[in-house]
N, C-alpha and C. Protein backbone atom coordinates (compact mmCIF):
# COMPACT_ATOMS: atom_id res chain seq x y z
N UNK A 1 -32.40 44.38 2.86
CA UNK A 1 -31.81 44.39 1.53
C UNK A 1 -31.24 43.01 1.23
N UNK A 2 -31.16 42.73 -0.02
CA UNK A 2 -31.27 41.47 -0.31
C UNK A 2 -29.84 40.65 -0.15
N UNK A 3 -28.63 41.57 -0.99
CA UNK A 3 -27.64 41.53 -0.63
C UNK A 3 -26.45 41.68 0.68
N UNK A 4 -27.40 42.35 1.65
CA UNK A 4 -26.95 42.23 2.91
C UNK A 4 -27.11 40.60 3.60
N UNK A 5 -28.31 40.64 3.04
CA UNK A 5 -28.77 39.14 4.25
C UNK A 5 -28.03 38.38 3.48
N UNK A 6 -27.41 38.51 2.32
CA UNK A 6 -27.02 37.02 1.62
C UNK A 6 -25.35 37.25 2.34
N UNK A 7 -25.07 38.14 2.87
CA UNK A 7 -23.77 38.19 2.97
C UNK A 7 -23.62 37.41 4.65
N UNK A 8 -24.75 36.95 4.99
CA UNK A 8 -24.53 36.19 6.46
C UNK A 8 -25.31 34.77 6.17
N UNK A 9 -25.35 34.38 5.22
CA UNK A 9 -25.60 32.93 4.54
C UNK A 9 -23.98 32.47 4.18
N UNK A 10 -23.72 31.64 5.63
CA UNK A 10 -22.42 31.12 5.68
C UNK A 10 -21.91 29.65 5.69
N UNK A 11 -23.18 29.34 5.88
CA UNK A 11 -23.55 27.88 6.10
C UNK A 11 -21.78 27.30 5.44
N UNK A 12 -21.05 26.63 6.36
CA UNK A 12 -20.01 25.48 5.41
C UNK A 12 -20.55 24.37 5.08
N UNK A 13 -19.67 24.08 3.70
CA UNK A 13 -19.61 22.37 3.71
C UNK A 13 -19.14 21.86 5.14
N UNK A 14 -19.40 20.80 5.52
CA UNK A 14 -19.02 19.61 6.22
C UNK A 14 -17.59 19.09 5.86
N UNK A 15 -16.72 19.72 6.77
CA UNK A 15 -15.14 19.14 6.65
C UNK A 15 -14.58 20.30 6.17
N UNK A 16 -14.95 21.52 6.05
CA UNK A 16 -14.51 22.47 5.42
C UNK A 16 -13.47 23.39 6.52
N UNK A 17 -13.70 23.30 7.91
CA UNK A 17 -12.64 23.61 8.41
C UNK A 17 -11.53 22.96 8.73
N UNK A 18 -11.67 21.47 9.10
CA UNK A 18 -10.96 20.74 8.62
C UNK A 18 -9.70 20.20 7.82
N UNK A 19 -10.25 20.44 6.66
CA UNK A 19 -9.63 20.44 5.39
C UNK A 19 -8.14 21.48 5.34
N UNK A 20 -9.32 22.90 5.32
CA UNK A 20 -8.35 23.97 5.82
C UNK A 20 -7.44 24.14 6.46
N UNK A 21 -7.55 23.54 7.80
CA UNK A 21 -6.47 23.26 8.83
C UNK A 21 -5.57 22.25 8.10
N UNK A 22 -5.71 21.50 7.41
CA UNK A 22 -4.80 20.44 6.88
C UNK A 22 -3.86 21.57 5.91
N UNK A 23 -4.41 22.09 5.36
CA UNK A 23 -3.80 22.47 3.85
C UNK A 23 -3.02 24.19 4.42
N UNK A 24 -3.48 24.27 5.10
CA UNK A 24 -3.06 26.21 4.87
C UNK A 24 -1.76 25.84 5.40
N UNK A 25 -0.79 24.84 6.09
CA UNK A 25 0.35 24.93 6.77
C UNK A 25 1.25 24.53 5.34
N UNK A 26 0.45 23.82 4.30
CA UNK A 26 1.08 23.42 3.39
C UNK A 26 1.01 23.70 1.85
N UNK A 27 0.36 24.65 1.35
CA UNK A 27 -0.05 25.63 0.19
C UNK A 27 -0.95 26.61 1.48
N UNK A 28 -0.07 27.53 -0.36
CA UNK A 28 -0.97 28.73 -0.46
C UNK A 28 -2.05 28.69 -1.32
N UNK A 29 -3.48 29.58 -0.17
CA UNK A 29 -4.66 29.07 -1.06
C UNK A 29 -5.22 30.94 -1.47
N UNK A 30 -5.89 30.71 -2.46
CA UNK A 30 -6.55 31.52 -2.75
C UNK A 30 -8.29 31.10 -3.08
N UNK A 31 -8.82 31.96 -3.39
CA UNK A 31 -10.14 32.22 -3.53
C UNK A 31 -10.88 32.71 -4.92
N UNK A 32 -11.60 31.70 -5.52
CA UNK A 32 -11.73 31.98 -6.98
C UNK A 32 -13.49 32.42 -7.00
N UNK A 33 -13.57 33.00 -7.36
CA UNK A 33 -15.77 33.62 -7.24
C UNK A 33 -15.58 34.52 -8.03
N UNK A 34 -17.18 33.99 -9.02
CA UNK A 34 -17.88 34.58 -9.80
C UNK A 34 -19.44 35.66 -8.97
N UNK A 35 -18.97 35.89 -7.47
CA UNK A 35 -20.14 36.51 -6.80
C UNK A 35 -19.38 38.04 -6.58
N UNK A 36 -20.51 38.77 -6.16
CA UNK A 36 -20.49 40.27 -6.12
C UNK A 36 -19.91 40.25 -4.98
N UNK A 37 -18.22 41.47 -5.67
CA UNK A 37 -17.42 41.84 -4.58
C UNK A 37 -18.16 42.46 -3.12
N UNK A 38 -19.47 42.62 -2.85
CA UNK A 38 -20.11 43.78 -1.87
C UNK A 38 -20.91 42.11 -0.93
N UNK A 39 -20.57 41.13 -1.61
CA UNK A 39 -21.60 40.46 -0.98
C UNK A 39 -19.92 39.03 -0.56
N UNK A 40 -19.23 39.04 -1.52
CA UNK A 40 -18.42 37.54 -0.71
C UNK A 40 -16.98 38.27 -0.14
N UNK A 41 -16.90 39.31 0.03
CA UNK A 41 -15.65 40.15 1.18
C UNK A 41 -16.72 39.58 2.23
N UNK A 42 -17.60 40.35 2.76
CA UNK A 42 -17.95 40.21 3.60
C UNK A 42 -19.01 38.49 4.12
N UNK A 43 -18.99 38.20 3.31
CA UNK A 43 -19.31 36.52 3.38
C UNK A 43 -17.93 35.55 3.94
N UNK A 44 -16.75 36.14 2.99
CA UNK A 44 -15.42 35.38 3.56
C UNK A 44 -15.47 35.62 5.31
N UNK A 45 -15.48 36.97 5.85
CA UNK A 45 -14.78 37.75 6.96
C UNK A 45 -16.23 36.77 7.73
N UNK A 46 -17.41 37.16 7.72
CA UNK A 46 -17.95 36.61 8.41
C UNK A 46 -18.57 34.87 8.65
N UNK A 47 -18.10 34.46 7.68
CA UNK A 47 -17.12 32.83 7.64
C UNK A 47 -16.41 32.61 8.60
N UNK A 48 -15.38 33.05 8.37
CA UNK A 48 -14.19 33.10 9.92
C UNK A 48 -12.97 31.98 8.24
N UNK A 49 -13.35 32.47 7.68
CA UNK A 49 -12.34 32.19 6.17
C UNK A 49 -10.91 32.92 5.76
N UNK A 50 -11.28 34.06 6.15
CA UNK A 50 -10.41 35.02 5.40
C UNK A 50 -8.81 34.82 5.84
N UNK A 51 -8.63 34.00 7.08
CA UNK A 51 -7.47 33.48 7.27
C UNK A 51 -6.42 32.83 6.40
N UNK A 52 -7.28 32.05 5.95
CA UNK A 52 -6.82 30.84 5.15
C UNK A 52 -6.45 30.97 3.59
N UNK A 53 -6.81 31.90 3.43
CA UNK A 53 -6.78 31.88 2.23
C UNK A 53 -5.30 33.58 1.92
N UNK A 54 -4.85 33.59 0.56
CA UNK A 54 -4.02 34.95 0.60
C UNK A 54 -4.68 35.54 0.10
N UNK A 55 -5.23 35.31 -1.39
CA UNK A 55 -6.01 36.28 -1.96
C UNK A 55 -7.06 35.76 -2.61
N UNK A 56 -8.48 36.90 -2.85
CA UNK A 56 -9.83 36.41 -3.57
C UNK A 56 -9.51 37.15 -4.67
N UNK A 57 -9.66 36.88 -5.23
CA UNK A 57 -9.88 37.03 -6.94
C UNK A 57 -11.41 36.79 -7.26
N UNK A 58 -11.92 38.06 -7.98
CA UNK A 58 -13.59 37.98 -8.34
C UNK A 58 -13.41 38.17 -9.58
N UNK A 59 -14.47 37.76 -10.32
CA UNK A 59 -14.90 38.11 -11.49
C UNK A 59 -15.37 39.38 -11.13
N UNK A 60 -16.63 39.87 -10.50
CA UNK A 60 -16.71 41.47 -10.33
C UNK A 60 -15.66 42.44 -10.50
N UNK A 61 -14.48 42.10 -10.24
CA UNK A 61 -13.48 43.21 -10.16
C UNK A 61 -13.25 43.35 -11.75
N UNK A 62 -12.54 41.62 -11.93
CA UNK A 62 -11.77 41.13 -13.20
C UNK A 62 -12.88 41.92 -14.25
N UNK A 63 -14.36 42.01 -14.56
CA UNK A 63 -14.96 41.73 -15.73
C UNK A 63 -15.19 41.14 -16.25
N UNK A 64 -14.10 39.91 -15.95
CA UNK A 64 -13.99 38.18 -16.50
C UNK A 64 -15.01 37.39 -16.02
N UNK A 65 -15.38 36.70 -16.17
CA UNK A 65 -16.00 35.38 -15.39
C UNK A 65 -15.23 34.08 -15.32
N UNK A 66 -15.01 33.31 -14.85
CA UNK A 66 -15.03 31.77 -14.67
C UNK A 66 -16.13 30.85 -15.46
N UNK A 67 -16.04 30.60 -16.58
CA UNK A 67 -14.83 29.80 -16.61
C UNK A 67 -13.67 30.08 -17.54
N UNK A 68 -13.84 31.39 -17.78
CA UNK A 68 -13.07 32.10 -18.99
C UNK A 68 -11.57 31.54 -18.75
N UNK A 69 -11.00 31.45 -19.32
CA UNK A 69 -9.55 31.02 -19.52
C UNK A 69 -9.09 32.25 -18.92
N UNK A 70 -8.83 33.84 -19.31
CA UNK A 70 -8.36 34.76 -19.07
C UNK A 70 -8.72 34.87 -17.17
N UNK A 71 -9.66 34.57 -16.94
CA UNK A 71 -10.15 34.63 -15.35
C UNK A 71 -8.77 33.92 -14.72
N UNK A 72 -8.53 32.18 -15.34
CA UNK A 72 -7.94 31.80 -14.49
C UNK A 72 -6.33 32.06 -14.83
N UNK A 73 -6.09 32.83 -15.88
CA UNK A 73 -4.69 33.39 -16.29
C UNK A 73 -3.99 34.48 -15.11
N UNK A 74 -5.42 35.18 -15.21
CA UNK A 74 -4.89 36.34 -14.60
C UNK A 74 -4.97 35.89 -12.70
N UNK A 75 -5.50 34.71 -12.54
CA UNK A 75 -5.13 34.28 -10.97
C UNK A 75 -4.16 33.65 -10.75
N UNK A 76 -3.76 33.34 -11.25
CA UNK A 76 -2.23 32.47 -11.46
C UNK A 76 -1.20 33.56 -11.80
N UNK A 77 -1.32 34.47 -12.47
CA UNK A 77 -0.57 35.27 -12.18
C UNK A 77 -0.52 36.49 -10.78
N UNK A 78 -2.03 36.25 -10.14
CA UNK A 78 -2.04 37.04 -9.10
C UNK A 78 -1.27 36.26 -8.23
N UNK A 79 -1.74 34.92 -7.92
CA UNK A 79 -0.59 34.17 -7.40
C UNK A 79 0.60 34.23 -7.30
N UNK A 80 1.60 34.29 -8.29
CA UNK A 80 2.67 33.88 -8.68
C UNK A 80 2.64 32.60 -8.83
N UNK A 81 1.68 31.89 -9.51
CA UNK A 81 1.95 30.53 -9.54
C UNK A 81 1.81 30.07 -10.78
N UNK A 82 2.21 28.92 -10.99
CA UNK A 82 2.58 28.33 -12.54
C UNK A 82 1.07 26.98 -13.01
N UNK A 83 0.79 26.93 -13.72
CA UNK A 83 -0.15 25.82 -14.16
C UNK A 83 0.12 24.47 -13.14
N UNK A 84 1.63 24.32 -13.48
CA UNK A 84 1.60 23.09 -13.28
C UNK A 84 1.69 22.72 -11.68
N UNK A 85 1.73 24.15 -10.55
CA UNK A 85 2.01 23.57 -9.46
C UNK A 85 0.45 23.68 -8.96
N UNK A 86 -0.48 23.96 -9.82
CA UNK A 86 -1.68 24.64 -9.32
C UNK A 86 -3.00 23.73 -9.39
N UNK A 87 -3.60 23.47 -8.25
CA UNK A 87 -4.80 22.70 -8.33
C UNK A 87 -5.92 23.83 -8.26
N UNK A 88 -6.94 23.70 -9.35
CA UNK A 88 -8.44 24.16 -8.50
C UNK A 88 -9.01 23.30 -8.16
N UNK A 89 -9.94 23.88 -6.79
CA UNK A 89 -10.61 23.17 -6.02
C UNK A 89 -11.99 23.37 -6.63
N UNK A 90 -12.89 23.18 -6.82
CA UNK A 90 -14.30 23.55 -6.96
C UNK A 90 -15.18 22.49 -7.19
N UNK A 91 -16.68 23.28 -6.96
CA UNK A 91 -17.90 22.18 -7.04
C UNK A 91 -18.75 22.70 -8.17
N UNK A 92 -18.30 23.37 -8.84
CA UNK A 92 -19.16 23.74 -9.92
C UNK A 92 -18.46 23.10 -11.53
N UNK A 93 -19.16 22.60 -12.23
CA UNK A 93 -18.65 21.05 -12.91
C UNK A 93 -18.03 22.83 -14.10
N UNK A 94 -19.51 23.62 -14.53
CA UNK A 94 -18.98 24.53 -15.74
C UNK A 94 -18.07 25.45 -15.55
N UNK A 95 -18.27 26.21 -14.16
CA UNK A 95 -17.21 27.37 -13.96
C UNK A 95 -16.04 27.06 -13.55
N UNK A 96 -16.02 26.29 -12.36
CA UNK A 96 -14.65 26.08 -11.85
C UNK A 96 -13.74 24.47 -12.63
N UNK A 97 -14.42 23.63 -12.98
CA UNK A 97 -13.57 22.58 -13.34
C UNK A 97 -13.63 23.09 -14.64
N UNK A 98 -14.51 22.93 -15.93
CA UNK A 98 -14.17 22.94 -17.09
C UNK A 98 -13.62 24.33 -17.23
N UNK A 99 -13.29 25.35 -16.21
CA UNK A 99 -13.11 26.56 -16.43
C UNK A 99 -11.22 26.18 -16.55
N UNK A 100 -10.75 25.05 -15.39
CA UNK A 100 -9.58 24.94 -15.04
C UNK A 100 -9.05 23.99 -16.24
N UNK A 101 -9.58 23.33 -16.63
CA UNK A 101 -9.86 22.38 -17.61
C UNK A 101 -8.96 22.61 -18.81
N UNK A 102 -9.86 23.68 -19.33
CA UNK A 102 -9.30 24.38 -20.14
C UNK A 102 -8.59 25.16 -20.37
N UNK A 103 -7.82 25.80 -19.21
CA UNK A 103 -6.87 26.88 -18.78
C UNK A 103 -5.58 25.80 -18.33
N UNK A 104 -5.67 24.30 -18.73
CA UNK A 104 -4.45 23.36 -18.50
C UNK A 104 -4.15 23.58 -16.81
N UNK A 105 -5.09 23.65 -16.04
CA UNK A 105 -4.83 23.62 -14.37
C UNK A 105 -5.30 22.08 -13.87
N UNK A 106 -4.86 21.55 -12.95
CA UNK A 106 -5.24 20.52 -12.60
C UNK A 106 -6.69 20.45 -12.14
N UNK A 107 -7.45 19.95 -11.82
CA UNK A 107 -9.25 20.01 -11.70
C UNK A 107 -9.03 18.95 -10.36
N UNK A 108 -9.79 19.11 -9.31
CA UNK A 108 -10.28 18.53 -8.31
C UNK A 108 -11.58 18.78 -7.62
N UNK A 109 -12.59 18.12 -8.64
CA UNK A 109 -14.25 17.89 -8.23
C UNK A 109 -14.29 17.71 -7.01
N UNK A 110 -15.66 18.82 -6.25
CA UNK A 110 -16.56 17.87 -5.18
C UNK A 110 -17.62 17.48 -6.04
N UNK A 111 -18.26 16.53 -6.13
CA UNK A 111 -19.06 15.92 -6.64
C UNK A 111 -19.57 14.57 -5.85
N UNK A 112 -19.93 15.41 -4.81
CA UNK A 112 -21.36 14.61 -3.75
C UNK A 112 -22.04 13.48 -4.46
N UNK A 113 -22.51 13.93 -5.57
CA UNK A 113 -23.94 13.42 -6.50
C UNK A 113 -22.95 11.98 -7.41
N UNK A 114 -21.72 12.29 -7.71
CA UNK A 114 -21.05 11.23 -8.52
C UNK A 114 -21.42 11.19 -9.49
N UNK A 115 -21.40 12.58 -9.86
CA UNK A 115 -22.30 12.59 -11.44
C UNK A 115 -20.90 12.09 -12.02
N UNK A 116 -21.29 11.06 -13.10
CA UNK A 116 -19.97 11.19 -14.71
C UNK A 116 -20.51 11.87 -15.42
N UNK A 117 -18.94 12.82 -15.56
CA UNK A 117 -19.46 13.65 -16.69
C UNK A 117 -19.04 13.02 -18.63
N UNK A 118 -19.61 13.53 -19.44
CA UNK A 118 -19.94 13.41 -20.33
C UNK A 118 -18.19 13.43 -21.59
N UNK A 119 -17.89 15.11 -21.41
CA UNK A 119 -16.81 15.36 -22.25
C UNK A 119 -15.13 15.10 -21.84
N UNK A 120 -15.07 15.05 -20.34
CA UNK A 120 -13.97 14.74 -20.34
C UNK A 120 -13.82 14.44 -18.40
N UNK A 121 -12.44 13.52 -18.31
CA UNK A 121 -12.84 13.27 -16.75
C UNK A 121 -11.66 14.23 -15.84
N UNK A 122 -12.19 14.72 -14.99
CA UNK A 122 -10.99 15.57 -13.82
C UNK A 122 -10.31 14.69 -13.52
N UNK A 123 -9.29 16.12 -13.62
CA UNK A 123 -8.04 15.34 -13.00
C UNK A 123 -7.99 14.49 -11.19
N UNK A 124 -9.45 14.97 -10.77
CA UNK A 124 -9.59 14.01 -9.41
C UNK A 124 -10.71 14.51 -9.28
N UNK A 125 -11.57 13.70 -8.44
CA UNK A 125 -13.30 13.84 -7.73
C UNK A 125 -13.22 13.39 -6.69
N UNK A 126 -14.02 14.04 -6.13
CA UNK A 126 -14.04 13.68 -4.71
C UNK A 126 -15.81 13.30 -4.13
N UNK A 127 -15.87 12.68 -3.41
CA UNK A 127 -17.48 12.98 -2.95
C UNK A 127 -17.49 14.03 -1.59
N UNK A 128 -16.51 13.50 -0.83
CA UNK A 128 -16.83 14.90 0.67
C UNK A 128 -15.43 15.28 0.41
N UNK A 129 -15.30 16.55 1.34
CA UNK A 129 -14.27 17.17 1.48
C UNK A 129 -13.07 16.46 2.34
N UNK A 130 -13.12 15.58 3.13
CA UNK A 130 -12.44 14.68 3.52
C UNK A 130 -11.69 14.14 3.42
N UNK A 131 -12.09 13.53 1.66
CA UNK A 131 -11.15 12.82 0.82
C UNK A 131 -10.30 13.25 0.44
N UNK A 132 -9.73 14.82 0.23
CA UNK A 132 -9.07 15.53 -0.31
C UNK A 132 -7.47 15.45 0.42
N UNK A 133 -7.71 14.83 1.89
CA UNK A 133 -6.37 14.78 2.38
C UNK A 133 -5.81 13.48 2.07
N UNK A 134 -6.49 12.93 1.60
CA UNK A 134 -5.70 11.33 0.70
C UNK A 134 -4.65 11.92 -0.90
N UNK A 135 -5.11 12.87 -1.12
CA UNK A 135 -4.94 13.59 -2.29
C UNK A 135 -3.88 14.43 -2.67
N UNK A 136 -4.00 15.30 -1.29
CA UNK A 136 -3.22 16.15 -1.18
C UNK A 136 -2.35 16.23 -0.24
């Protein structure tokens, strides 16, 4: 089944545990996806992820998607956290940055490729995950 096998496609970025180890002693992280609750529970757990993070927040559950404004309202309030103490992390330029973008959250691109974008610039880019502890 199609959705089973995708749920052991775990492959990390490069620096991604890393990173993690840097940050989880010092924020709280959560988990933002527009993928099917039946396929990234069990993608997190068999990651060896689910540590690190407090809570996933899906669009599957929400109804919402990313980059909807209301998506990232209602995670910030799952949080308890405020706009302004709140970074998203993401590599997706439409869902997760212009999603944060526009929901007044701070934006922090991976952007490998160094694309410039067009309408407006994040609040930070990164090329590897690496860089992020200069940052943060």
């Amino acid at each position: 089944d199609f959705l089973e096998r995708t749920t052991h496609k775990t492959k990390l970025v490069d620096g991604t545990m890393d990173l993690l180890n840097y940050l989880k002693p010092k924020y709280k992280m959560h988990i933002l996806s527009n993928g099917f609750k039946e396929v990234q529970y069990k993608k997190i757990e068999n990651s060896g992820l689910k540590s690190y993070f407090d809570k996933v927040i899906l669009s599957d559950e929400l109804g919402i998607h990313k980059p909807h404004v209301d998506f990232f309202t209602h995670a910030l309030e799952q949080a308890n956290a405020s706009r302004s103490e709140t970074i998203m992390i993401g590599d997706s330029w439409d869902a997760d940055i212009v999603g944060a973008y526009n929901s007044n959250i701070d934006q922090l691109w991976l952007n490998p490729e160094e694309i410039q974008p067009e309408d407006f610039t994040p609040t930070y880019s990164v090329r590897a995950l690496g860089e992020i502890k200069g940052i943060l």
